[in-house]
Protein backbone atom coordinates (compact mmCIF):
# COMPACT_ATOMS: atom_id res chain seq x y z
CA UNK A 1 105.58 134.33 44.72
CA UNK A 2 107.48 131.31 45.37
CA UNK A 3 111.39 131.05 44.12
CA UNK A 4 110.80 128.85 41.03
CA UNK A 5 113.47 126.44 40.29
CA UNK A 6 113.93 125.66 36.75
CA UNK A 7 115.49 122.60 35.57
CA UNK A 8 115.55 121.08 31.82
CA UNK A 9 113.87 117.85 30.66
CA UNK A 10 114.56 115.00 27.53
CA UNK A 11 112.29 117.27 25.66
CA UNK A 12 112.87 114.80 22.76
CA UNK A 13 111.13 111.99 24.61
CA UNK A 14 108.45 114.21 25.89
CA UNK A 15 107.82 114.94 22.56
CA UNK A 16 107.59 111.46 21.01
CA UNK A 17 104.74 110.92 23.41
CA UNK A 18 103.75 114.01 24.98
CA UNK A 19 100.17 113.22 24.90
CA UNK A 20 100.04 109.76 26.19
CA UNK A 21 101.63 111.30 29.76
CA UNK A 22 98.99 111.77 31.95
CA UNK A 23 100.83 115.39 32.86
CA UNK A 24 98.21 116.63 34.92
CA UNK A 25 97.09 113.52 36.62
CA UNK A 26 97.85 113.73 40.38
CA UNK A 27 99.70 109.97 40.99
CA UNK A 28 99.46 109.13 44.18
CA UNK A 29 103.66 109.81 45.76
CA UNK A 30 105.32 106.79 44.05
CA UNK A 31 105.56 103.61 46.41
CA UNK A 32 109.42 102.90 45.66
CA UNK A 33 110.69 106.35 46.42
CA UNK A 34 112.36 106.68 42.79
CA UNK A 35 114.64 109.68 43.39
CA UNK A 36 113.33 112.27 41.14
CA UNK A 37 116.92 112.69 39.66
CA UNK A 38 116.89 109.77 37.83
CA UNK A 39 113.79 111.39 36.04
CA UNK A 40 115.89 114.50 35.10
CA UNK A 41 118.55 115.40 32.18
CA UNK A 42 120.51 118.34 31.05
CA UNK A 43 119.96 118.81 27.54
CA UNK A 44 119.63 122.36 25.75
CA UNK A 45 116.09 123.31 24.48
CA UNK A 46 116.38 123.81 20.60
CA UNK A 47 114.88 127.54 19.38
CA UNK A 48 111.41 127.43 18.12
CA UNK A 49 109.88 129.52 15.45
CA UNK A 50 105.74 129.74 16.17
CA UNK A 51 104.21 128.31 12.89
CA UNK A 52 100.50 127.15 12.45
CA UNK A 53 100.40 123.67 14.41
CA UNK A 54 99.95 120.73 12.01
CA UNK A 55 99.35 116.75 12.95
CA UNK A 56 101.53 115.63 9.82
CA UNK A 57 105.02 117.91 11.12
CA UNK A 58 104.09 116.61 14.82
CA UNK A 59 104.33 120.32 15.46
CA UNK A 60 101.31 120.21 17.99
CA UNK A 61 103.74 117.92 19.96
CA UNK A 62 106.69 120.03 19.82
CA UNK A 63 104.48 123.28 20.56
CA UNK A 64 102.47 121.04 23.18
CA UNK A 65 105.89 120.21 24.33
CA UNK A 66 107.44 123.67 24.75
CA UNK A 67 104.52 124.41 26.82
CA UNK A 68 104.51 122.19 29.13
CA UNK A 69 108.30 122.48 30.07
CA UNK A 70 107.26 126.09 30.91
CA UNK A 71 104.30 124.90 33.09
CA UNK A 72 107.02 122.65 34.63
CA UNK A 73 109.47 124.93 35.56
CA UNK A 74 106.73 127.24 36.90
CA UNK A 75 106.77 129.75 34.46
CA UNK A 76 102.90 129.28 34.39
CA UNK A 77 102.27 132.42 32.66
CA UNK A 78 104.04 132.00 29.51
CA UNK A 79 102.70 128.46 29.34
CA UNK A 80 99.35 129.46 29.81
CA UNK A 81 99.95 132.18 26.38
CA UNK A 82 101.74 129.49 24.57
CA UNK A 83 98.65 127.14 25.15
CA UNK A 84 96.39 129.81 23.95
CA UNK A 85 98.21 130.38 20.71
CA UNK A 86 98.52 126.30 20.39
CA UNK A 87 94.79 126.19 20.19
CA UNK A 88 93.82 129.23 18.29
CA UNK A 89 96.35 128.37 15.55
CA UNK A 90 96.59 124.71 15.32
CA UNK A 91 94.99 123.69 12.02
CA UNK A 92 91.56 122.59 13.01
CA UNK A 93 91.01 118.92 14.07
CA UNK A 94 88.89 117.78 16.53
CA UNK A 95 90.91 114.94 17.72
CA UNK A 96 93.51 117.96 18.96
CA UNK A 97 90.89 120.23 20.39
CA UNK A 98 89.85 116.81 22.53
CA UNK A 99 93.19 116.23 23.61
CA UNK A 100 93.29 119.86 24.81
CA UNK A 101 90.33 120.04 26.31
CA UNK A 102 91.82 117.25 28.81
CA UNK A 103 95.01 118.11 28.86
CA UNK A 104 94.36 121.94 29.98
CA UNK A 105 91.51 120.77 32.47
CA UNK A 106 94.54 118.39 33.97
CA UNK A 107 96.65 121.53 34.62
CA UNK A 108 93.97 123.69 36.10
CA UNK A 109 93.44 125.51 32.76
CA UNK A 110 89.91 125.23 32.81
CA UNK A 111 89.60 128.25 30.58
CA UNK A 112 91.95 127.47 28.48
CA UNK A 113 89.98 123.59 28.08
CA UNK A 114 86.52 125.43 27.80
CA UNK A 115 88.30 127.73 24.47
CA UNK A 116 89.47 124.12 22.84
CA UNK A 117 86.07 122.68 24.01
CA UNK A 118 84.84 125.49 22.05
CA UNK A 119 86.41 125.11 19.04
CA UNK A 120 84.84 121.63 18.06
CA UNK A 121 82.69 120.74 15.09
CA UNK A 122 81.94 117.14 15.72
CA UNK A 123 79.41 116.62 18.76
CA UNK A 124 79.06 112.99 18.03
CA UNK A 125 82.60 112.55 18.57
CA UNK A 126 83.02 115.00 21.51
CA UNK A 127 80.23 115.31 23.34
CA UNK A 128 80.91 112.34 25.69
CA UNK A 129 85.00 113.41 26.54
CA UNK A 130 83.46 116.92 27.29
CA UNK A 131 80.85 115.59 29.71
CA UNK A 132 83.49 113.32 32.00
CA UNK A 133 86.51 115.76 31.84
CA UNK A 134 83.67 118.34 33.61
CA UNK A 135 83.08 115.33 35.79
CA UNK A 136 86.26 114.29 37.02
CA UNK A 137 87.93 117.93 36.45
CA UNK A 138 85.91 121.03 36.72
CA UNK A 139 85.55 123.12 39.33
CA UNK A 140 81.82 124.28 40.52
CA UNK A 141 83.16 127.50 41.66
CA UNK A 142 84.83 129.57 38.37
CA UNK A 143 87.86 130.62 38.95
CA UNK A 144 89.29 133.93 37.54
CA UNK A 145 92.34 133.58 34.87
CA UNK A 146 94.57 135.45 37.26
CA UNK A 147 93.58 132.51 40.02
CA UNK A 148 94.40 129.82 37.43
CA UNK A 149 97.70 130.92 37.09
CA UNK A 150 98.02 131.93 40.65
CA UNK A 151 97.09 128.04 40.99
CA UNK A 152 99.13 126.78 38.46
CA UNK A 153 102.19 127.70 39.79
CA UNK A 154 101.46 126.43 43.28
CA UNK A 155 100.87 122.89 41.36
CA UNK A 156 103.79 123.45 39.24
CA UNK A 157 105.83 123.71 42.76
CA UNK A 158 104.29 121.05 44.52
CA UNK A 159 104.24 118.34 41.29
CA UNK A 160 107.49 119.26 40.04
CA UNK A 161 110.02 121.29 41.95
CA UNK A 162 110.35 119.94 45.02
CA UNK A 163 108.46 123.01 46.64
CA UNK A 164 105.40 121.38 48.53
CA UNK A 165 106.27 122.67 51.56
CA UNK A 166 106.82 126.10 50.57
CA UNK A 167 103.81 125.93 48.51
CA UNK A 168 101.19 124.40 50.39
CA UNK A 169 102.23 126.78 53.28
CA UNK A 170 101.79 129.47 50.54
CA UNK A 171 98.09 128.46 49.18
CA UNK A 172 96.97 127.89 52.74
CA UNK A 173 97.30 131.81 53.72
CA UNK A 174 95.31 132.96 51.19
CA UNK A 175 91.73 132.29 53.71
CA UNK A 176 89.27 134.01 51.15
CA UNK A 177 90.71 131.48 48.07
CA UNK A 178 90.19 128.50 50.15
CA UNK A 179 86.59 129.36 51.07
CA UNK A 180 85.83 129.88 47.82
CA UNK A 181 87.59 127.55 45.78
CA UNK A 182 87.16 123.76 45.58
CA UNK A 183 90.15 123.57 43.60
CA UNK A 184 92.12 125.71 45.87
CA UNK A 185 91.32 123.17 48.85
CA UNK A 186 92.03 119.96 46.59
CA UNK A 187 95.68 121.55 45.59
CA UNK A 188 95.98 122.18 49.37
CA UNK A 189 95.32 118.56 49.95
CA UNK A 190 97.87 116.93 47.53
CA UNK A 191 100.37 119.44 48.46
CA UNK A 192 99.81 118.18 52.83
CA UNK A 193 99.60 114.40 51.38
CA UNK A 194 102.92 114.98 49.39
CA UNK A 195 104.59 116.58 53.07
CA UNK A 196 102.68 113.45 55.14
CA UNK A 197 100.73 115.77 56.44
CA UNK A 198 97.67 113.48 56.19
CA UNK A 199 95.29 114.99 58.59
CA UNK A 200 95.80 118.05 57.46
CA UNK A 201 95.11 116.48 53.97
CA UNK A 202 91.82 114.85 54.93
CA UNK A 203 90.89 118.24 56.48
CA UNK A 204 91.40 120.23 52.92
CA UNK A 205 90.14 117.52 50.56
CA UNK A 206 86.83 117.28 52.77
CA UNK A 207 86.60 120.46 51.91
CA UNK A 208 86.94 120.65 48.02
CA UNK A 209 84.63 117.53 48.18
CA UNK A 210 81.95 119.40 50.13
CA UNK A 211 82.13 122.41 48.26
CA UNK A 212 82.35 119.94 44.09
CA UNK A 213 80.56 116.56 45.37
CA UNK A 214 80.82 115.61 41.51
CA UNK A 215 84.33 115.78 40.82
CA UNK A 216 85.71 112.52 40.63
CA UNK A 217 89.36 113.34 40.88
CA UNK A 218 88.75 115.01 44.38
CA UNK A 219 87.31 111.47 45.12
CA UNK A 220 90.03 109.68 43.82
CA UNK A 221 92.73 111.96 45.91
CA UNK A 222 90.92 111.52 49.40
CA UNK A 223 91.47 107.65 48.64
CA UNK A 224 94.85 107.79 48.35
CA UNK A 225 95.04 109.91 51.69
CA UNK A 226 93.06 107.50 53.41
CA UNK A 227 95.46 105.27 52.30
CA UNK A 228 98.73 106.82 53.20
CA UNK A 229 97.11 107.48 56.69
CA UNK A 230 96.36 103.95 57.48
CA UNK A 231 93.02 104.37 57.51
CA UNK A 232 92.14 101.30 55.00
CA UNK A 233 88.92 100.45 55.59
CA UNK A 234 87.14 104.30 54.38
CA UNK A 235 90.12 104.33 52.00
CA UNK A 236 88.31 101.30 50.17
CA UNK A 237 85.21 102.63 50.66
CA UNK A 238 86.18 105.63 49.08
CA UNK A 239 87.21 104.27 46.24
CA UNK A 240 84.47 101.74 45.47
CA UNK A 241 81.79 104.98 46.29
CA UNK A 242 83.46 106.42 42.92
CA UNK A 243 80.65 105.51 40.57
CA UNK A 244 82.77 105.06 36.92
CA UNK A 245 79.02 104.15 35.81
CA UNK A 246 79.03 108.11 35.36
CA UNK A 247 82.11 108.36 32.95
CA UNK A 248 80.78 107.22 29.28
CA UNK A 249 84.17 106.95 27.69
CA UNK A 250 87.10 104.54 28.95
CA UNK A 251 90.05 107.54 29.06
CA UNK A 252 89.99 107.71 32.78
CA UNK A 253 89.50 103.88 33.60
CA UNK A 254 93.43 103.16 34.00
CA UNK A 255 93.38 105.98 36.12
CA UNK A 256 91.17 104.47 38.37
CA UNK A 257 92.16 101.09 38.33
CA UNK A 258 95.61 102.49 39.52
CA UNK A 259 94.17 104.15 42.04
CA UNK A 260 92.20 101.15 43.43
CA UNK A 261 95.24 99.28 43.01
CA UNK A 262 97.70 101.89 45.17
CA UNK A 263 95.01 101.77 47.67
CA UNK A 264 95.05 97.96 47.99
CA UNK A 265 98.68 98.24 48.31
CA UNK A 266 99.02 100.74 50.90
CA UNK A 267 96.50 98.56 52.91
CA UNK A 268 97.57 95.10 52.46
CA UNK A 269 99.24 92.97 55.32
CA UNK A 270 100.53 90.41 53.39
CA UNK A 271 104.24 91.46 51.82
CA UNK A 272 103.50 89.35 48.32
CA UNK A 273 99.73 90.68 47.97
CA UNK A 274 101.30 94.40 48.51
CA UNK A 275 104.09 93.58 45.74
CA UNK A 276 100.77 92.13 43.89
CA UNK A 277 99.14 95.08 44.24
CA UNK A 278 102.26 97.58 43.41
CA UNK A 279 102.77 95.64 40.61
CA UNK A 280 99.18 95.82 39.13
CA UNK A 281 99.54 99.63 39.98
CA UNK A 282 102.37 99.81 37.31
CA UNK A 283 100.47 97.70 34.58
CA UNK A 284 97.56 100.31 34.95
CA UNK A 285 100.09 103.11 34.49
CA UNK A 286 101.79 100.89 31.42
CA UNK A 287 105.14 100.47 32.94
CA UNK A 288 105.43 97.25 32.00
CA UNK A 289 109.20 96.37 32.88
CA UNK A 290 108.66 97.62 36.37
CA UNK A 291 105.85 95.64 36.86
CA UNK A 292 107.16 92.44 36.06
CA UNK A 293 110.15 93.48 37.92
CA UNK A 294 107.99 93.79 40.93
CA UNK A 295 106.20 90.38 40.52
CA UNK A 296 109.19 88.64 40.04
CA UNK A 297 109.31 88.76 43.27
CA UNK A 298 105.93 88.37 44.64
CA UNK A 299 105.92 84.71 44.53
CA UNK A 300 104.70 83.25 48.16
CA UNK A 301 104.17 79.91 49.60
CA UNK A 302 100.13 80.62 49.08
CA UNK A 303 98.65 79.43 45.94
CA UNK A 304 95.96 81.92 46.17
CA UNK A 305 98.41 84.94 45.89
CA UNK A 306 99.87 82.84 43.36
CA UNK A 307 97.50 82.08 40.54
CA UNK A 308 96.87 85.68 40.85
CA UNK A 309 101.03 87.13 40.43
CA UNK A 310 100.92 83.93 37.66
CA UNK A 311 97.97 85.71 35.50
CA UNK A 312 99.30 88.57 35.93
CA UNK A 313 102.36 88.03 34.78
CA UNK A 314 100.95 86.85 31.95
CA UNK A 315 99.01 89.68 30.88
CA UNK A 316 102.35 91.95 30.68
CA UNK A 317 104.34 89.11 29.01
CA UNK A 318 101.63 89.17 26.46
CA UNK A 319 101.60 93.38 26.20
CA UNK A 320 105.15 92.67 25.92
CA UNK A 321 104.61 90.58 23.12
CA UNK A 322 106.55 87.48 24.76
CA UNK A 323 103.54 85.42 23.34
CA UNK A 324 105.17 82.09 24.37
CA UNK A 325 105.83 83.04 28.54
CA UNK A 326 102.93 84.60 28.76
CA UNK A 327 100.73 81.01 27.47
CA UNK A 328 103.45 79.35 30.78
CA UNK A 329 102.35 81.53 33.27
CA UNK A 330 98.53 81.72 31.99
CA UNK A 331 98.64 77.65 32.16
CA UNK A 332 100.14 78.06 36.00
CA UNK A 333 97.78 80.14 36.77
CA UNK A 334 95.04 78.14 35.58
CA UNK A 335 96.66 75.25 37.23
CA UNK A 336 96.15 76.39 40.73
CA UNK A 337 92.60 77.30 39.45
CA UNK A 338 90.64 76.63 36.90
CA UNK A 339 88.24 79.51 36.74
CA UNK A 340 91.12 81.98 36.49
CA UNK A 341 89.26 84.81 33.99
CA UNK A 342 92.85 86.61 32.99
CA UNK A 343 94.38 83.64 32.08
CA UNK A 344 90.97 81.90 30.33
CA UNK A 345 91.47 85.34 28.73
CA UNK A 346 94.95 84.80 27.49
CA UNK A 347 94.89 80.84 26.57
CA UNK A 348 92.14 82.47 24.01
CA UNK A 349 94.50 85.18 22.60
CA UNK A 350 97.39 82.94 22.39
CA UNK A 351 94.91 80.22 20.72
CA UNK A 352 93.16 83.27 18.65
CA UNK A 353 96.77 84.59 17.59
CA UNK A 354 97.65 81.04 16.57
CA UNK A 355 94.50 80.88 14.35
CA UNK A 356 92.95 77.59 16.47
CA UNK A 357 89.58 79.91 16.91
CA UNK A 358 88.07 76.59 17.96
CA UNK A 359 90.24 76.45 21.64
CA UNK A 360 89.79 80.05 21.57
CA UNK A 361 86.54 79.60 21.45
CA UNK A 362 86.57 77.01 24.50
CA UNK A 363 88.24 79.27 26.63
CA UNK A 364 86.75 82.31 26.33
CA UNK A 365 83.12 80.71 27.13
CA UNK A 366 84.91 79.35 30.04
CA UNK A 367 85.75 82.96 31.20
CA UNK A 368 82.19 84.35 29.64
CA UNK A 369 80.06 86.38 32.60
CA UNK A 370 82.68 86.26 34.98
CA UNK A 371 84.71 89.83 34.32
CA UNK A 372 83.14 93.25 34.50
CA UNK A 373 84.66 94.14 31.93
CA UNK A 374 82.92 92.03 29.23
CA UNK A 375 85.94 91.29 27.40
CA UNK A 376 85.32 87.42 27.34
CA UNK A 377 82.33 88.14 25.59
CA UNK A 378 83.44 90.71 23.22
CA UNK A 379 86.56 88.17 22.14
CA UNK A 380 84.48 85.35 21.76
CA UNK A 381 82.00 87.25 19.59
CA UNK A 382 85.04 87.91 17.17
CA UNK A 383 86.30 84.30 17.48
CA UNK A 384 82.45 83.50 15.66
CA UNK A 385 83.37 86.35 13.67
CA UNK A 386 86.50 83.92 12.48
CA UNK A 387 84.52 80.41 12.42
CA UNK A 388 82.34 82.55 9.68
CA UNK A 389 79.18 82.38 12.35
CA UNK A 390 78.41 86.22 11.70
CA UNK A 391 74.68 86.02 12.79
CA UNK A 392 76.35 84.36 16.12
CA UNK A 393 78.73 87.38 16.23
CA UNK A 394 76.49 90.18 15.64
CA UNK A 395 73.84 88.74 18.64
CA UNK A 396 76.57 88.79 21.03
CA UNK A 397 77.91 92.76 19.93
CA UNK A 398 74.33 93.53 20.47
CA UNK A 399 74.07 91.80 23.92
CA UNK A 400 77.15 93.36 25.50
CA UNK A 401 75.89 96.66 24.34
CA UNK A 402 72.49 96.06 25.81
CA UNK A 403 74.56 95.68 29.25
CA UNK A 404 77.27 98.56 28.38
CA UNK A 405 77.61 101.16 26.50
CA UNK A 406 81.41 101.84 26.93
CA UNK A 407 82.34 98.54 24.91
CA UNK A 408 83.94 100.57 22.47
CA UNK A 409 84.97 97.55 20.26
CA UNK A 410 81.82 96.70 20.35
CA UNK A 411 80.34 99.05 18.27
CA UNK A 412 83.23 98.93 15.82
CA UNK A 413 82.90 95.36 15.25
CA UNK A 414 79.20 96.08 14.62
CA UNK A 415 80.48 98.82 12.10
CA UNK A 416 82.43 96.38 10.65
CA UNK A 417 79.37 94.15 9.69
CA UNK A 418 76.75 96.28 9.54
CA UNK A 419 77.97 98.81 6.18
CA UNK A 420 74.22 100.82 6.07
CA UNK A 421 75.46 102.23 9.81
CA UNK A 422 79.04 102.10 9.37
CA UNK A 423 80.13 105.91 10.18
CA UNK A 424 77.58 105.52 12.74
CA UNK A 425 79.27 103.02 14.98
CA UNK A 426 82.49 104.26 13.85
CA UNK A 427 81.90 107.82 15.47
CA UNK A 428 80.42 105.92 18.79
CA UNK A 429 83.18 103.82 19.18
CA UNK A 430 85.56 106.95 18.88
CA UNK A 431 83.73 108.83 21.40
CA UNK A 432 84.55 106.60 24.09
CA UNK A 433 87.76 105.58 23.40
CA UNK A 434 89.41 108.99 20.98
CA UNK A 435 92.63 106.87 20.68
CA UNK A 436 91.41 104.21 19.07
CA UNK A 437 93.52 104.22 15.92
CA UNK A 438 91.54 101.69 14.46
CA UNK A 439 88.45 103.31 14.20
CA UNK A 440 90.23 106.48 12.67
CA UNK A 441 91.52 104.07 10.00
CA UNK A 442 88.02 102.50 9.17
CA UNK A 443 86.98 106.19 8.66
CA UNK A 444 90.09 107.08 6.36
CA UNK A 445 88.88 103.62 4.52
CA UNK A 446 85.42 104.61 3.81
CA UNK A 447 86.64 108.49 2.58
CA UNK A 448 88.91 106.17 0.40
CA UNK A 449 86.23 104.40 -1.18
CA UNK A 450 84.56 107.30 -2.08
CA UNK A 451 87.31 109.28 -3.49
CA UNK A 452 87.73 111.60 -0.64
CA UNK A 453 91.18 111.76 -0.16
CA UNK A 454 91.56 115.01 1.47
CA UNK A 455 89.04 113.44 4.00
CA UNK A 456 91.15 110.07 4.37
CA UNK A 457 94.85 112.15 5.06
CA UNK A 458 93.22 113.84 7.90
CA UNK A 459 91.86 110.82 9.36
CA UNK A 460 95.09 109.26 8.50
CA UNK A 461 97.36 111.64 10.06
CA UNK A 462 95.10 111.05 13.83
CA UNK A 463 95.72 107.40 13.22
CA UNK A 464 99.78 108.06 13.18
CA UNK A 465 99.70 111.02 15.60
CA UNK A 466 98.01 108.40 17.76
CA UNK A 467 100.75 105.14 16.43
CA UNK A 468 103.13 106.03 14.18
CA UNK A 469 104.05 101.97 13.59
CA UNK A 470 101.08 100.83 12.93
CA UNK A 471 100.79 98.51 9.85
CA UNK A 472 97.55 99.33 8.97
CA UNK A 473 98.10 103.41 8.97
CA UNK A 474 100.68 102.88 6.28
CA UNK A 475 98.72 100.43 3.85
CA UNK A 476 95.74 103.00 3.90
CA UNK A 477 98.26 105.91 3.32
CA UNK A 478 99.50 104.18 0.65
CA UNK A 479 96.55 103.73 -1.22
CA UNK A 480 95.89 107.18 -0.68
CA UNK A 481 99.47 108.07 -2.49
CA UNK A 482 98.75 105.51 -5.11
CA UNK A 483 95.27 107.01 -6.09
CA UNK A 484 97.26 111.01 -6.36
CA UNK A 485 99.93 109.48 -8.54
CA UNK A 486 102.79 108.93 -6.48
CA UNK A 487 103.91 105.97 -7.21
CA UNK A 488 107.43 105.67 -5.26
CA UNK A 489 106.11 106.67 -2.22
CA UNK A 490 102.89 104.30 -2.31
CA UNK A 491 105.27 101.69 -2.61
CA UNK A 492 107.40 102.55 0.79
CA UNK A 493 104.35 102.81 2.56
CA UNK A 494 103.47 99.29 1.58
CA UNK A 495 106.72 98.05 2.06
CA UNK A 496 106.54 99.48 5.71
CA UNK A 497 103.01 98.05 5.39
CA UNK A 498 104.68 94.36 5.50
CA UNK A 499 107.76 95.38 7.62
CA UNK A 500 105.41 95.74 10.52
CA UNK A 501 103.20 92.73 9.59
CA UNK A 502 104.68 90.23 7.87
CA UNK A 503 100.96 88.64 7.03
CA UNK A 504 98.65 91.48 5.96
CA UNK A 505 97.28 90.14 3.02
CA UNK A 506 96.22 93.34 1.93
CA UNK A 507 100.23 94.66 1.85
CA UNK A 508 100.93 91.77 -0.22
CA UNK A 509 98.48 92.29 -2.86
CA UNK A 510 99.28 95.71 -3.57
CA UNK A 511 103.20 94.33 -3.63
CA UNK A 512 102.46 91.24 -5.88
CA UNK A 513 104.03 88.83 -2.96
C-alpha cells in the first residue's frame, strides 16, 4: 500500500463545523493555487474516551471529527470502525443518521451510508436525501468492504496527502477493479485531473460514466476536466446536460452552481468575467471574504461585466451583513440596468429589513418571473404576508409550488398559515432542505404547545447542532426550561434570546422589557 503521510489538523475548528464541510465533495483543484500549507497546523489531538454520541455534548462532532482526521491521514481502516461505532451508538436522531448517510456516501463508504440509511424512522423526512445521495453518489456496481477501504485510501492520498501521483499510478494497475468498478474509474479520473493528466482523465471518467450513467457527481467531474483541458464548449454542455430537475432537495445545488461557475471560469476570455466567475465560485462555496476579495478587482471598462461584479457584490455584502454597501452596489448595479434580478432582489431585502414592505413590494414584482429560482416570488408573497394580505400570500405559496416542488420556504410559510396541516408542511419543507433550523424550531414550537417537552429538546438540540446563535433556538429553549421549573436558566436563554436580536418581541415579553 501506499506510504501514508500523516499530518495533524485545527481539530477544534473542524469540530465547530465539521458537518457543514463538504469533506467528501471532489472541488475542482483550486484556481489560485493556495499552498496547501497554509491549510495545515500542528496542534496535539486531545485523548478521547468512546461514550454514546449525543447532539446536546456536540459529541457526534467530536467523534465525527476524530474520524475523519483518520480518513485524512489515510488510516482508512480505523476510520471506517470509528464510523461504524458513531452510527450504531449515537443516540437515535434522524437528522444525524441523514447527515451520515451523506457524509459516508461522500467518502466512498457506501456501506457504511446504507447502515445510517438504515437506521431511520422518519420516511417523510428522509426519503427524498436518500433518493439524491443514491443519485449523485452510489455506485451501480457494489463494491466489497475490503474495496471501500482499498478505495478510501487511494482518495485519502490523492485529496489529502499530496500522493496523486503515486496513487493514481497505484489504482490504475489493478485492471480487474477498473472493469468492474465505476467508482474505481471516477477516483482514477480525479486523481489524472489533479496530475494534468487530462486525457487520461477524460479516458477514465468516460468510463465510470458509461458503466453509472445516473450518477451525477461523475457528471459534474468530467465538466471540470473538460474544463481544465480547454475544451469549453462540451465542458458547458456537460454541465447544463446535468438535469438538477432529478435532485428533490436543495443540499447539492451550491455544489453545482460552483461547478457551473469553475467551468465558466476556466473558459472565459475576458480577464474581469474570469475574476467574475472565480469569484461567484467562492460565494457558492460560502467563502465570502475571498470572494469579495476577488471582485474587488474585477471591475472593467464594460458596463455589462459591471452591473454583474456590482450585484454581486452586493449579495455577499448583504450575507456579510454590511446592509448599507450592499443597498450602494445593488443601486449601481441597477443603474447600468434596470432589470438587474439580484439587485431588484436586494433593494427588496434592504426595503423588507427596513420594514417599508411597500418598496419591497415594488421591487420584487419588478424582479417577479425573471430568476429560476423563484425567489422574487417567494419574497414578495411574504412582503403580502407583512401588508396583512394573507389570502394574497397564500395564492402565491401555492403557485410557486405548482411550478416547484423544491421551494422549501414555501411550504413552511404555508405551514405557517395553514395550522390544520402544519407538521405536514413542516416535515416537507425539512426534507428538502434538513438544515433548515427554522423548520426544526416550528416543530419544537408545536411539541411546546402541547406539553411535549421531551419532543421539543430534541427538536431543539437539531436547531443548535445546526446554529448554535440563533435567537430563536434560545427563546424556544427557554420556554422549555421555564415550563420544567428552572427558572435561572430560562432567564439566560432569554437574555441570549435579545442579545442576538435586539427586537424579538417575543424575548421581551417573557423579560418584561
Amino acid at each position: 500500500m501506499l506510504k501514508r503521510i500523516i499530518f495533524t489538523i485545527l481539530l477544534c475548528n473542524l469540530a465547530q463545523n465539521v458537518f457543514a464541510i463538504d469533506l467528501g465533495n471532489i472541488a475542482p483543484v483550486n484556481p489560485l493555487n493556495n499552498p496547501k500549507s497554509s491549510l495545515q497546523q500542528n496542534v496535539i489531538i486531545p485523548s478521547f474516551e468512546l461514550k454514546r454520541a449525543t447532539l446536546t455534548k456536540n459529541s457526534v462532532k467530536n467523534q465525527y471529527a476524530i474520524a475523519m482526521d483518520k480518513f485524512m491521514q489515510s488510516n482508512v481502516r480505523a476510520s471506517y470502525m470509528d464510523f461504524r461505532v458513531l452510527i450504531d451508538s449515537v443516540t437515535p436522531n434522524d437528522y444525524v443518521y441523514m447527515r451520515l448517510t451523506r457524509e459516508m456516501a461522500s467518502i466512498g463508504f457506501f456501506n457504511l451510508a446504507e447502515l445510517a440509511m438504515s437506521k431511520i424512522q422518519d420516511d417523510d423526512l428522509a426519503s427524498a436525501l436518500e433518493e439524491d445521495v443514491k443519485n449523485f453518489y452510489f455506485t451501480s456496481a457494489k463494491l466489497t468492504q475490503n474495496d471501500q477501504l482499498y478505495l478510501g485510501e487511494i482518495y485519502s492520498n490523492i485529496m489529502y496527502n499530496d500522493q496523486s501521483k503515486e496513487a493514481t499510478a497505484e489504482l490504475t494497475k489493478h485492471s480487474t477493479l477498473l472493469m468492474e468498478s465505476d467508482y474505481a474509474n471516477y477516483l482514477a479520473a480525479f486523481g489524472s485531473m489533479k496530475n494534468g493528466n487530462t486525457k487520461q482523465a477524460i479516458e477514465y471518467i468516460n468510463n465510470a460514466i458509461d458503466k453509472n450513467s445516473k450518477n451525477i457527481n461523475y457528471k459534474r467531474l468530467k465538466a471540470e476536466i473538460l474544463a481544465q483541458s480547454g475544451d469549453s464548449k462540451n465542458a458547458m454542455k456537460c454541465i447544463n446536460e446535468i438535469n438538477t430537475n432529478s435532485l428533490k432537495t436543495v443540499i447539492f445545488d451550491d455544489e453545482l452552481h460552483a461547478s457551473k461557475e469553475y467551468v465558466l471560469y476556466k473558459s472565459s476570455k475576458n480577464e474581469y468575467q474570469k475574476k467574475y466567475h472565480l469569484a461567484y465560485y467562492y460565494y457558492d462555496k460560502g467563502e465570502l471574504n475571498k470572494a469579495l476579495g476577488v471582485l474587488q478587482t474585477s471591475i472593467s471598462g464594460k458596463k455589462a461585466i459591471n452591473k454583474d461584479v456590482f450585484a454581486l457584490t452586493a449579495k455577499v455584502y448583504y450575507e456579510l451583513k454590511e446592509f448599507e454597501k450592499a443597498q450602494d452596489y445593488a443601486k449601481k448595479a441597477l443603474d447600468i440596468d434596470k432589470s438587474n434580478v439580484e439587485s431588484l432582489i436586494i433593494m427588496g431585502d434592504y426595503s423588507f429589513r427596513q420594514k417599508d414592505y411597500n418598496s419591497a413590494q415594488k421591487y420584487y414584482k419588478s424582479a417577479q418571473g425573471k430568476d429560476n429560482d423563484h425567489i422574487a416570488e417567494l419574497k414578495l408573497a411574504k412582503t403580502y404576508e407583512k401588508l396583512n394580505n394573507i389570502q394574497k400570500a397564500k395564492e402565491s405559496y401555492s403557485k410557486i409550488l405548482k411550478v416547484s416542488s423544491k421551494v422549501y420556504e414555501a411550504y413552511y410559510n404555508m405551514a405557517l398559515l395553514e395550522p390544520d396541516r402544519q407538521i405536514a408542511y413542516l416535515k416537507k419543507a425539512i426534507s428538502i432542505n434538513p438544515d433548515f433550523k427554522d423548520a426544526w424550531i416550528d416543530m419544537a414550537k408545536i411539541s411546546i404547545n402541547k406539553d411535549n417537552f421531551d419532543d421539543a429538546l430534541s427538536y431543539l438540540n437539531i436547531a443548535k447542532y445546526i446554529d448554535d446563535n440563533y435567537y430563536r433556538y434560545y427563546y424556544y429553549m427557554g420556554l422549555v426550561l421555564k415550563n420544567r421549573g428552572l427558572t435561572a436558566e430560562a432567564h439566560k436563554n432569554f437574555e441570549q434570546s435579545l442579545n442576538l436580536n435586539p427586537e424579538y418581541e417575543l424575548a421581551k415579553k417573557e423579560l418584561n422589557i
